[in-house]
N, C-alpha and C. Protein backbone atom coordinates (compact mmCIF):
# COMPACT_ATOMS: atom_id res chain seq x y z
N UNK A 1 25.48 33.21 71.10
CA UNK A 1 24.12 33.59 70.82
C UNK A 1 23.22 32.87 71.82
N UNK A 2 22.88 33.26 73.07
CA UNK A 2 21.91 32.96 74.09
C UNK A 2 20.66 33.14 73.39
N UNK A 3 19.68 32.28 74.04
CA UNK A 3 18.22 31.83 73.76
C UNK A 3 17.75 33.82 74.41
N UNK A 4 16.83 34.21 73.97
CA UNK A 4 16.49 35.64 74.03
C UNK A 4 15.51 35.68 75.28
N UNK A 5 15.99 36.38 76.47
CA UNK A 5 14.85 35.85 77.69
C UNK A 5 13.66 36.41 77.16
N UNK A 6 13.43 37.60 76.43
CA UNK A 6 12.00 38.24 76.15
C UNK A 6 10.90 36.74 76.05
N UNK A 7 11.51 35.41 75.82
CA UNK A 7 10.81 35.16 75.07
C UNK A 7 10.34 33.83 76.32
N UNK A 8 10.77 34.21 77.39
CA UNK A 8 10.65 33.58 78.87
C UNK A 8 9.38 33.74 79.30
N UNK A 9 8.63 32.77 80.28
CA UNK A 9 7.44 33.47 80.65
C UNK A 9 7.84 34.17 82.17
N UNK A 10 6.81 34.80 83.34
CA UNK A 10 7.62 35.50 84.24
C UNK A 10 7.61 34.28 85.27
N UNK A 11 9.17 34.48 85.74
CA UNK A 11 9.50 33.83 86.78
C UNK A 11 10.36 32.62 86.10
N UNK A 12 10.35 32.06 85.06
CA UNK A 12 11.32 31.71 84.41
C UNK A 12 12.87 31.72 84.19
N UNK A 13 13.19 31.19 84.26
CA UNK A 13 14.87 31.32 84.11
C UNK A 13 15.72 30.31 83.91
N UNK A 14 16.40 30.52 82.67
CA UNK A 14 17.11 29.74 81.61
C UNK A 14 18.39 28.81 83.17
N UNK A 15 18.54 27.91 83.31
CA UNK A 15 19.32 26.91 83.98
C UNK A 15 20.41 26.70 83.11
N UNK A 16 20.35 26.07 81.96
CA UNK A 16 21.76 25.76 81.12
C UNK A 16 20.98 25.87 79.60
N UNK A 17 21.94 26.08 78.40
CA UNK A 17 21.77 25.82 77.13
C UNK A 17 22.98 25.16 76.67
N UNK A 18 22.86 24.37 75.82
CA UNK A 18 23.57 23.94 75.32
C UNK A 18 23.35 24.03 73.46
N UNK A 19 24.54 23.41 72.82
CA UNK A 19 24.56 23.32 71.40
C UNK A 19 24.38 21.77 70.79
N UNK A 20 24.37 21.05 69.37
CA UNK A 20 24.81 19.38 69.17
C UNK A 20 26.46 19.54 69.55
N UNK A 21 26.40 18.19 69.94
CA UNK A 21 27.84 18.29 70.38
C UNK A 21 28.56 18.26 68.77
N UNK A 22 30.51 18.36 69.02
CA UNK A 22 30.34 18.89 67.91
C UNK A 22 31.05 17.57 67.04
N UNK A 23 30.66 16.78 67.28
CA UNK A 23 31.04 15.40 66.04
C UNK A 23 29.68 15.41 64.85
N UNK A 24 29.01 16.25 65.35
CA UNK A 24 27.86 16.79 64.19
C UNK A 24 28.52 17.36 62.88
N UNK A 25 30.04 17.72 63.45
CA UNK A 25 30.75 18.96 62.47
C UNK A 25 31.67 18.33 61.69
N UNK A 26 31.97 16.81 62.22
CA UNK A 26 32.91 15.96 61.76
C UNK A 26 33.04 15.93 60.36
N UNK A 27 31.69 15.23 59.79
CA UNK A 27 32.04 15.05 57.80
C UNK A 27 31.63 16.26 57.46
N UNK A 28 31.24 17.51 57.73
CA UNK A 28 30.91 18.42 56.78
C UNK A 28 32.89 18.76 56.92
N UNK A 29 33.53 19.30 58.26
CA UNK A 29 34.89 19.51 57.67
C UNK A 29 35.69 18.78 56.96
N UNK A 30 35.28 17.51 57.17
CA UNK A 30 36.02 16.34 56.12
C UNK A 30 35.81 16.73 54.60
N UNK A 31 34.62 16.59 54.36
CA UNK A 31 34.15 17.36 52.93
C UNK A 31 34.54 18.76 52.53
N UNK A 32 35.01 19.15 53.45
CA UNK A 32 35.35 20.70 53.42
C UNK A 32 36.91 20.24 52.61
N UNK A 33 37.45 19.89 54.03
CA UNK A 33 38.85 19.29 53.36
C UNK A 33 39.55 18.79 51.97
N UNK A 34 38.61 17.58 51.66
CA UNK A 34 38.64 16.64 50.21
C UNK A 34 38.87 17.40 49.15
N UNK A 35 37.05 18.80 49.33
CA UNK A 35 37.02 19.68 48.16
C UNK A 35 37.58 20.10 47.61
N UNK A 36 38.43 20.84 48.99
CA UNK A 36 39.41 22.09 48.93
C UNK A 36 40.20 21.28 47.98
N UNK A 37 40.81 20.18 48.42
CA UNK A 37 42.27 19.87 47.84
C UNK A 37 41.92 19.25 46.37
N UNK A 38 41.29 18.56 46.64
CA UNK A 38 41.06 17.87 45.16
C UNK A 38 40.29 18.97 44.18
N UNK A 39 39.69 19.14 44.59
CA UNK A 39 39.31 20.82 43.65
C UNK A 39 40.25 21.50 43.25
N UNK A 40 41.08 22.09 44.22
CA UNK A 40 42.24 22.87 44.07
C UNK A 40 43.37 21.85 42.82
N UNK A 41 43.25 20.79 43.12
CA UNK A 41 44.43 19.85 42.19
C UNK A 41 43.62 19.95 40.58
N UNK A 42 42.01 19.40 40.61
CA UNK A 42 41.68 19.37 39.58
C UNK A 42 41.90 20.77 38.95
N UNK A 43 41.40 21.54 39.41
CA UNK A 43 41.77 23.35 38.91
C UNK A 43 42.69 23.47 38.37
N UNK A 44 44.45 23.12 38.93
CA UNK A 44 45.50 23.51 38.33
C UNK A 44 45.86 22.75 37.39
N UNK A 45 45.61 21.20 37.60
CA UNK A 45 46.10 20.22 36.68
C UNK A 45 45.51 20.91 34.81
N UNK A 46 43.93 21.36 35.33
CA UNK A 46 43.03 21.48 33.84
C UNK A 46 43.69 22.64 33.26
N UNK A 47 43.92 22.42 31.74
CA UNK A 47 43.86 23.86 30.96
C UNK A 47 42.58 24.48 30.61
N UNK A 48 42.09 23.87 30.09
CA UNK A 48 40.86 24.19 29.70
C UNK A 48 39.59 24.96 30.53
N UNK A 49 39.43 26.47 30.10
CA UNK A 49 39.14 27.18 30.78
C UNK A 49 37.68 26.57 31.55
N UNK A 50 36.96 26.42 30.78
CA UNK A 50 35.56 26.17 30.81
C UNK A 50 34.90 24.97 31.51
N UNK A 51 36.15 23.99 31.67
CA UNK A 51 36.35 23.09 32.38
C UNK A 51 36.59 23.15 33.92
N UNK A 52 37.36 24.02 33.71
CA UNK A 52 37.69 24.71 35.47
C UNK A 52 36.91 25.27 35.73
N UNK A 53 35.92 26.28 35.22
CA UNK A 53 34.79 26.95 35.60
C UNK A 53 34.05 25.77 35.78
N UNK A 54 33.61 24.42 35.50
CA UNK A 54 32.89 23.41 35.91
C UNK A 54 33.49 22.63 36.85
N UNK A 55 34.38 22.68 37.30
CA UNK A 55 34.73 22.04 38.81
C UNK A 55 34.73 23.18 39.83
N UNK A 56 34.74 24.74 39.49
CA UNK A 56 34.78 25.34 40.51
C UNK A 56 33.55 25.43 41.22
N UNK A 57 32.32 25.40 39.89
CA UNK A 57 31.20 25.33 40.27
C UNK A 57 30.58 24.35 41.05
N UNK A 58 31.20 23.18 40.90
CA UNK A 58 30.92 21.86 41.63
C UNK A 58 31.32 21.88 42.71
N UNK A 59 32.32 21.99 42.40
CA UNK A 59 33.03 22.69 44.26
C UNK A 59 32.38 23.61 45.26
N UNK A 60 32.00 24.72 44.24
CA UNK A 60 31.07 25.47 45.48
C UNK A 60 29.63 24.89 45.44
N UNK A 61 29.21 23.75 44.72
CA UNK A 61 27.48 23.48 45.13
C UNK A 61 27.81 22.32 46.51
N UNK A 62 28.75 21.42 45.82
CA UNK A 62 29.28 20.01 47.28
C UNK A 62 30.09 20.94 48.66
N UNK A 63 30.77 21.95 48.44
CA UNK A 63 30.76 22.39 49.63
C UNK A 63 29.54 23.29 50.36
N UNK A 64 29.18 24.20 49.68
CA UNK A 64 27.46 24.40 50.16
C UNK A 64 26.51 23.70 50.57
N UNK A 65 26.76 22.72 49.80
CA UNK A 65 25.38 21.46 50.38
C UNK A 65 26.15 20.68 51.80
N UNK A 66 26.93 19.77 51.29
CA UNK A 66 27.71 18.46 52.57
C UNK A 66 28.75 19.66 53.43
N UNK A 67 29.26 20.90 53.40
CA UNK A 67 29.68 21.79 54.29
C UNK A 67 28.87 22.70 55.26
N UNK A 68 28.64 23.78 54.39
CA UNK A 68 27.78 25.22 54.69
C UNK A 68 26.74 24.96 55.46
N UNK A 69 25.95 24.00 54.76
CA UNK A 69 24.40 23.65 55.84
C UNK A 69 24.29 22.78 56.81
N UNK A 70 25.06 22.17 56.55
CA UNK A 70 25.40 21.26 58.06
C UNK A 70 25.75 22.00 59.14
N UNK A 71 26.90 22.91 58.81
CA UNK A 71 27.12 23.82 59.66
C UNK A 71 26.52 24.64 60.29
N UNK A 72 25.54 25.39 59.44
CA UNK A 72 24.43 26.66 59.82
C UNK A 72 23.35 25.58 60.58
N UNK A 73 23.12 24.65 60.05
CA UNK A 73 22.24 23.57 61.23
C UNK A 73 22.69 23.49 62.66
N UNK A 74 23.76 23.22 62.62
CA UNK A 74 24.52 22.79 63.81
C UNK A 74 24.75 24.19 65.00
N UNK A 75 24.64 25.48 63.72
CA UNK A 75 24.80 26.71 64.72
C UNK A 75 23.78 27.57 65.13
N UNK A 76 22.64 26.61 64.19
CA UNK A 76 21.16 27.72 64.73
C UNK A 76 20.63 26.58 65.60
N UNK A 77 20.89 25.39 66.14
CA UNK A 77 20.55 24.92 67.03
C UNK A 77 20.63 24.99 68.34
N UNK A 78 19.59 24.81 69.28
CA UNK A 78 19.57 25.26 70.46
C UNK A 78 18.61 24.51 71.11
N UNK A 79 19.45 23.90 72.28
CA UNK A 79 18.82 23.02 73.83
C UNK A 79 18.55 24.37 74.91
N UNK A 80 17.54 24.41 75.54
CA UNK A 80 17.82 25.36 76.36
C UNK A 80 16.48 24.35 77.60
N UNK A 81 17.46 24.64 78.73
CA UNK A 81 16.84 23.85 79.74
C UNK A 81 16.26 25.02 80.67
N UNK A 82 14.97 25.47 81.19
CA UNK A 82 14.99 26.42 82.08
C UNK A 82 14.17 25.94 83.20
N UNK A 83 13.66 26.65 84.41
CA UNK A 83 12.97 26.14 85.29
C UNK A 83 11.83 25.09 85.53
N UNK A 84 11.29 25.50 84.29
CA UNK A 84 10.01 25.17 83.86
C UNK A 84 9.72 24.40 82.41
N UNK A 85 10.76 24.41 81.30
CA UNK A 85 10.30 23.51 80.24
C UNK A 85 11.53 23.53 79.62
N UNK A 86 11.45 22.49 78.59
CA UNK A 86 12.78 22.17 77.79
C UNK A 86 12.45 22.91 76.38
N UNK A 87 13.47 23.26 75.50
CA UNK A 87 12.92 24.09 74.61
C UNK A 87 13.97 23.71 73.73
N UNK A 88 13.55 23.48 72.24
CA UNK A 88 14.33 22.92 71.34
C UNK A 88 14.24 23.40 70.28
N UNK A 89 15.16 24.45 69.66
CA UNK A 89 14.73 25.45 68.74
C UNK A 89 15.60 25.05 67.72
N UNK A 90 15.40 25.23 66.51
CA UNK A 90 16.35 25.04 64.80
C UNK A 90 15.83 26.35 63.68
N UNK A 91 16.86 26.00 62.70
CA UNK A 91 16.75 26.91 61.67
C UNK A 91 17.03 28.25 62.30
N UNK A 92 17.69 28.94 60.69
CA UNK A 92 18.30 30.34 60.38
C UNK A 92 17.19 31.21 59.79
N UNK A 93 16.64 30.74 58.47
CA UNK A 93 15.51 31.37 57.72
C UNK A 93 14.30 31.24 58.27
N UNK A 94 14.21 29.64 58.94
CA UNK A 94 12.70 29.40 59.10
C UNK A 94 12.95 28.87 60.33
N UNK A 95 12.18 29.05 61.24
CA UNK A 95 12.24 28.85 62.74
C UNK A 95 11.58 26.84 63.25
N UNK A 96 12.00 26.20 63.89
CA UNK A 96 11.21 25.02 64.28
C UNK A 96 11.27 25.35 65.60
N UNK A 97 10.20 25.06 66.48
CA UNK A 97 10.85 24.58 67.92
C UNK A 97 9.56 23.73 68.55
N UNK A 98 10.52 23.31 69.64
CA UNK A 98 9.62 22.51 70.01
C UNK A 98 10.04 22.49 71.55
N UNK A 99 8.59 22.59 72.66
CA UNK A 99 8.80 22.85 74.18
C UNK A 99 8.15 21.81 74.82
N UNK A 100 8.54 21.53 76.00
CA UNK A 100 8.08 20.64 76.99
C UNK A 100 8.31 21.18 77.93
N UNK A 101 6.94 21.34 78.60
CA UNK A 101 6.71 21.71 80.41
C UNK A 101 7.33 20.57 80.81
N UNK A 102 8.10 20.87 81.97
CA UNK A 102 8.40 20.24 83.05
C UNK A 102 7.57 19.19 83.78
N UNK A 103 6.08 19.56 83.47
CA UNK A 103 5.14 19.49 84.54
C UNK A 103 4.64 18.14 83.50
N UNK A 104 4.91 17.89 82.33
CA UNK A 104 4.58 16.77 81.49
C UNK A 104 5.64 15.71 81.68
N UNK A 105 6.67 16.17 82.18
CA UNK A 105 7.50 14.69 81.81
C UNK A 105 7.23 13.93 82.95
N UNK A 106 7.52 12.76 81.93
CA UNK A 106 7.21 10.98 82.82
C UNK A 106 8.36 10.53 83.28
N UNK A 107 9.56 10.68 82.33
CA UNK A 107 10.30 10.00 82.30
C UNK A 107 12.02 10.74 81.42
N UNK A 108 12.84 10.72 82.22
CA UNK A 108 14.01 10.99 81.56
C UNK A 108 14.76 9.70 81.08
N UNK A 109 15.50 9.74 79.94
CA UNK A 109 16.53 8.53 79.48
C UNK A 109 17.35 8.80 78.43
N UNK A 110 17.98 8.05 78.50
CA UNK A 110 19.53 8.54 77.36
C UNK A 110 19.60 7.50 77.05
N UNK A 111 20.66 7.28 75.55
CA UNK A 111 20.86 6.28 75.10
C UNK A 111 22.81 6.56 74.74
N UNK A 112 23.58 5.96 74.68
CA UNK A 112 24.78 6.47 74.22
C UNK A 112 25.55 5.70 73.02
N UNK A 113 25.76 5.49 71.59
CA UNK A 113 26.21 4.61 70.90
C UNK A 113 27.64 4.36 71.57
N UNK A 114 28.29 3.66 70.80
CA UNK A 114 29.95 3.19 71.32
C UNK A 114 30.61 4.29 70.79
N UNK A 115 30.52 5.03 69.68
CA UNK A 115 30.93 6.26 69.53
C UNK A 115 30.94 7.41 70.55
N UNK A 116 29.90 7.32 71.04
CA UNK A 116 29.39 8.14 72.07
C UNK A 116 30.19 8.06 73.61
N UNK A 117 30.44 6.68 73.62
CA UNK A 117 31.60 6.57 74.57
C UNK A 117 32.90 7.22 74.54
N UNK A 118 32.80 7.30 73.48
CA UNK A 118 34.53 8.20 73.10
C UNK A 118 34.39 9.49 72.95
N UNK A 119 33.57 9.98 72.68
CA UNK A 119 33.58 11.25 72.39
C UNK A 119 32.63 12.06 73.19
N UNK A 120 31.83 11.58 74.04
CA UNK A 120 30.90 11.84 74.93
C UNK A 120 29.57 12.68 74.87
N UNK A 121 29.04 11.74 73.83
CA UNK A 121 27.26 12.44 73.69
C UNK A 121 26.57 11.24 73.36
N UNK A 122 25.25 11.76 73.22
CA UNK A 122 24.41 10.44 73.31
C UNK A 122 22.69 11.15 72.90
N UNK A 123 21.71 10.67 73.18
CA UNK A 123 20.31 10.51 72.67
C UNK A 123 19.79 10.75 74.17
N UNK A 124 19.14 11.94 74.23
CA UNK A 124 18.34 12.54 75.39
C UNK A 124 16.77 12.20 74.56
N UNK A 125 16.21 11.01 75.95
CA UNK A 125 14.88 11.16 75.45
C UNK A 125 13.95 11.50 76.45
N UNK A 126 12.98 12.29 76.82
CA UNK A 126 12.18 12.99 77.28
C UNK A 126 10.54 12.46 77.41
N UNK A 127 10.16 11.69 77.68
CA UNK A 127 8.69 11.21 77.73
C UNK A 127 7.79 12.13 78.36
N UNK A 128 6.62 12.45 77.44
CA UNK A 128 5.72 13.50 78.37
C UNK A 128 4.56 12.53 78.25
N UNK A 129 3.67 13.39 79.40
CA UNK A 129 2.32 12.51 79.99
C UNK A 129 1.40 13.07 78.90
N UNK A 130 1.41 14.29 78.23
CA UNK A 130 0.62 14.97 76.99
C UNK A 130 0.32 14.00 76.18
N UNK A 131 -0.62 14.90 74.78
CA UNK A 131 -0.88 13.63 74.16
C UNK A 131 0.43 13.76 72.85
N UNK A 132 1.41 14.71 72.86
CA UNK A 132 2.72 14.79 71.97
C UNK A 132 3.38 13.66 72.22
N UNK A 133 4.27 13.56 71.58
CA UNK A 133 5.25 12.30 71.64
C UNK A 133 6.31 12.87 71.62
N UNK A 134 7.04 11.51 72.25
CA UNK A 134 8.34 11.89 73.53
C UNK A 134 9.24 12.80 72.95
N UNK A 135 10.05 13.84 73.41
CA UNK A 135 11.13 14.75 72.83
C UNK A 135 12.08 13.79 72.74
N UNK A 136 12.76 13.68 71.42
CA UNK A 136 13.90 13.15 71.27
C UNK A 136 14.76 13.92 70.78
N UNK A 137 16.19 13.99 71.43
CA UNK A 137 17.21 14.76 71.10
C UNK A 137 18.24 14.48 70.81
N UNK A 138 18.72 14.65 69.85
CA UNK A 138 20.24 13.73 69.32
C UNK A 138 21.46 14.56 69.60
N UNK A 139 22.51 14.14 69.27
CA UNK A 139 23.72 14.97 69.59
C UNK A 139 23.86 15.33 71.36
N UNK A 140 23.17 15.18 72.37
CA UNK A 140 23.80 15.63 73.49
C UNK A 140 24.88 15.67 73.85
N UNK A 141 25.86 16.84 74.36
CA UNK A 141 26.82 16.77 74.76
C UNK A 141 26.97 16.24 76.51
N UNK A 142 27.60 15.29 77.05
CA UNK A 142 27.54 14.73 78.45
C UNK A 142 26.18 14.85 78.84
N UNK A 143 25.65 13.33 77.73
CA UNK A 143 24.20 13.33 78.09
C UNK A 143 23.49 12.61 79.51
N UNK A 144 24.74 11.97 80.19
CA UNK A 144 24.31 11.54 81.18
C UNK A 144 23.73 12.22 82.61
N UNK A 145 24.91 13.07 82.32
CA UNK A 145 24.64 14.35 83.50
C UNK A 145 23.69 15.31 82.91
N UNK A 146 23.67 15.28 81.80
CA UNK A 146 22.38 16.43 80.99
C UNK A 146 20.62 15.72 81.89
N UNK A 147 21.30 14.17 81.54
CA UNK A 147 19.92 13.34 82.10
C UNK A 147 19.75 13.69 83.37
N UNK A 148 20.46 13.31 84.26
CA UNK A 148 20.42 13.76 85.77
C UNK A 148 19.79 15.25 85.82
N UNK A 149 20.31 16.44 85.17
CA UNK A 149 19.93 17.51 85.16
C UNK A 149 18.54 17.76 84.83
N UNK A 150 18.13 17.14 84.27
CA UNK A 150 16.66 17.45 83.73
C UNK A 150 15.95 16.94 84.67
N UNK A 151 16.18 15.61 85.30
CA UNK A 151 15.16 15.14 86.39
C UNK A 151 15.48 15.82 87.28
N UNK A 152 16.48 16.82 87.81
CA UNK A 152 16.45 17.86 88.97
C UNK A 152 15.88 18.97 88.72
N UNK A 153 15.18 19.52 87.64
CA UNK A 153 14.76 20.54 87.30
C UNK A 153 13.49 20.12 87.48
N UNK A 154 13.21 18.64 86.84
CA UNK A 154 11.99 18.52 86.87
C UNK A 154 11.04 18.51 88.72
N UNK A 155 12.09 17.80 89.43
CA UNK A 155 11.59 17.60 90.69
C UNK A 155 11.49 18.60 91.53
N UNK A 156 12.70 19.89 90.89
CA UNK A 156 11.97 21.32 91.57
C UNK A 156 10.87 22.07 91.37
N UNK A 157 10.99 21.54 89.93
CA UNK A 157 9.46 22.33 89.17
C UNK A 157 8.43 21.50 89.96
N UNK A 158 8.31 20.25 90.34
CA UNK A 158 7.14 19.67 90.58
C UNK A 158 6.89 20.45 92.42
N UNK A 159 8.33 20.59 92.93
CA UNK A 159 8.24 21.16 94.30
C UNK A 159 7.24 22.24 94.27
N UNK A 160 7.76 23.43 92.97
CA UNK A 160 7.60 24.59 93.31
C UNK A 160 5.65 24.60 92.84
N UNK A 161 5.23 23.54 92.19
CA UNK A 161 3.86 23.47 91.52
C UNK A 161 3.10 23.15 92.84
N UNK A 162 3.61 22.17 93.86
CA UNK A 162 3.22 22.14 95.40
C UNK A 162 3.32 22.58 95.95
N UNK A 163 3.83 23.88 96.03
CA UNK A 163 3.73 24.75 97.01
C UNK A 163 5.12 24.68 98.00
N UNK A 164 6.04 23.65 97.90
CA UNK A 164 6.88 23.61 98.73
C UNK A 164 8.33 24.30 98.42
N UNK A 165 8.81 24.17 100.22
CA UNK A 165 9.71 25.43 100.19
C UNK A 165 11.13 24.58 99.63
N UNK A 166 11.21 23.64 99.63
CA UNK A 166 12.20 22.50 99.37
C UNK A 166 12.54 21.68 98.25
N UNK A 167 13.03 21.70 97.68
CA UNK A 167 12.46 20.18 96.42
C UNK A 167 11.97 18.89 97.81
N UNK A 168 12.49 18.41 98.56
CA UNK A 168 12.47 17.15 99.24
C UNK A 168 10.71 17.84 100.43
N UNK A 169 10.48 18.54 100.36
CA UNK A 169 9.25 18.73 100.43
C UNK A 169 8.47 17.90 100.19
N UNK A 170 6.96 17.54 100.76
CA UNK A 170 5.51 16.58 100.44
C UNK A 170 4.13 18.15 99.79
N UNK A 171 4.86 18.56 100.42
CA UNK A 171 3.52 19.89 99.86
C UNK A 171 3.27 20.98 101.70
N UNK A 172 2.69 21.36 101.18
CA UNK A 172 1.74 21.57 102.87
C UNK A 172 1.23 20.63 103.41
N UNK A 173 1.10 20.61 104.98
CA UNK A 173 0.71 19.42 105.24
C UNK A 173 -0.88 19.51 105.52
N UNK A 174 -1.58 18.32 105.53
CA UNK A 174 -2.68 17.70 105.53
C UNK A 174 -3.13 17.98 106.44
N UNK A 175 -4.77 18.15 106.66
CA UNK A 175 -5.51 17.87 107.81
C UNK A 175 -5.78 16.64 108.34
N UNK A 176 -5.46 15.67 107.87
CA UNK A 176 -5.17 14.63 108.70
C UNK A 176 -6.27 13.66 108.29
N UNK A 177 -7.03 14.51 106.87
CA UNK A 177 -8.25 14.12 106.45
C UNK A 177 -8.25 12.66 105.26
């Protein structure tokens, strides 16, 4: 499910998207797991009808809640990096998002826990010169090079806002004035 270009301005164009990486998915399948089995054990062990109808029910509210929505979180989420701004969209029913011009950021930085070493994601943070506060993004997948990537987008965007034919461009040149 790609970010929808309609929704691009012109001259725009999507560079990379990405998803949370997926150790986001870790305890909802764990919980998935537990349910199943221990549900499934309590179920057969019980005679009692009415009883089993009350663990099945429990079963499907703890896997709906600590499974199902973690999941649908994790799959209506969306990084999308394009020429010109970062765009950070959530939710299935109800839409969030949140954008940053290019032309605002100060500053790119990552953070990576020791977990993050192993499994390779980390905390993309985004500083804009606006009066919003900084984009913070959790879950990056290879947030280091995600970091690098954004300050190359950003330094073309700043090229292409000067007029130049290059990123390593100064602008047009001066009258000398």
């Amino acid at each position: 499910m790609g970010y929808p270009k309609k929704l691009l301005a012109d001259g725009e164009t999507i560079q990379f998207e990405l998803k949370p990486h997926w150790r986001a998915l870790f305890v909802p399948i764990v919980v998935l797991i537990i349910i199943v089995f221990v549900g499934t054990w309590l179920y057969f062990i019980t005679t009692n009808s009415i009883l089993r109808y009350a663990i099945l029910g429990a079963g499907v509210i703890v896997v709906a809640w600590w499974a199902a929505l973690p999941f649908l979180r994790w799959f209506t989420t969306q990084f999308v990096f394009t020429n010109r701004r970062v765009i950070v969209r959530r939710g299935l029913l109800t839409k969030q998002g949140r954008d940053m011009p290019l032309s605002k950021v100060n500053n790119v930085s990552f953070s990576v826990p020791f977990m993050g070493r192993i499994l390779n994601y980390g905390r993309l943070v985004i500083q804009s010169a606006g009066e919003d506060s900084d984009l913070d993004i959790d879950d990056v997948p290879n947030v280091e090079e995600i970091q690098r990537s954004v300050y190359a987008l950003y330094e073309q965007d700043d090229a292409r806002r000067r007029g130049a034919t290059n990123p390593g461009d100064q602008g047009p040149p001066s009258d000398g004035i």
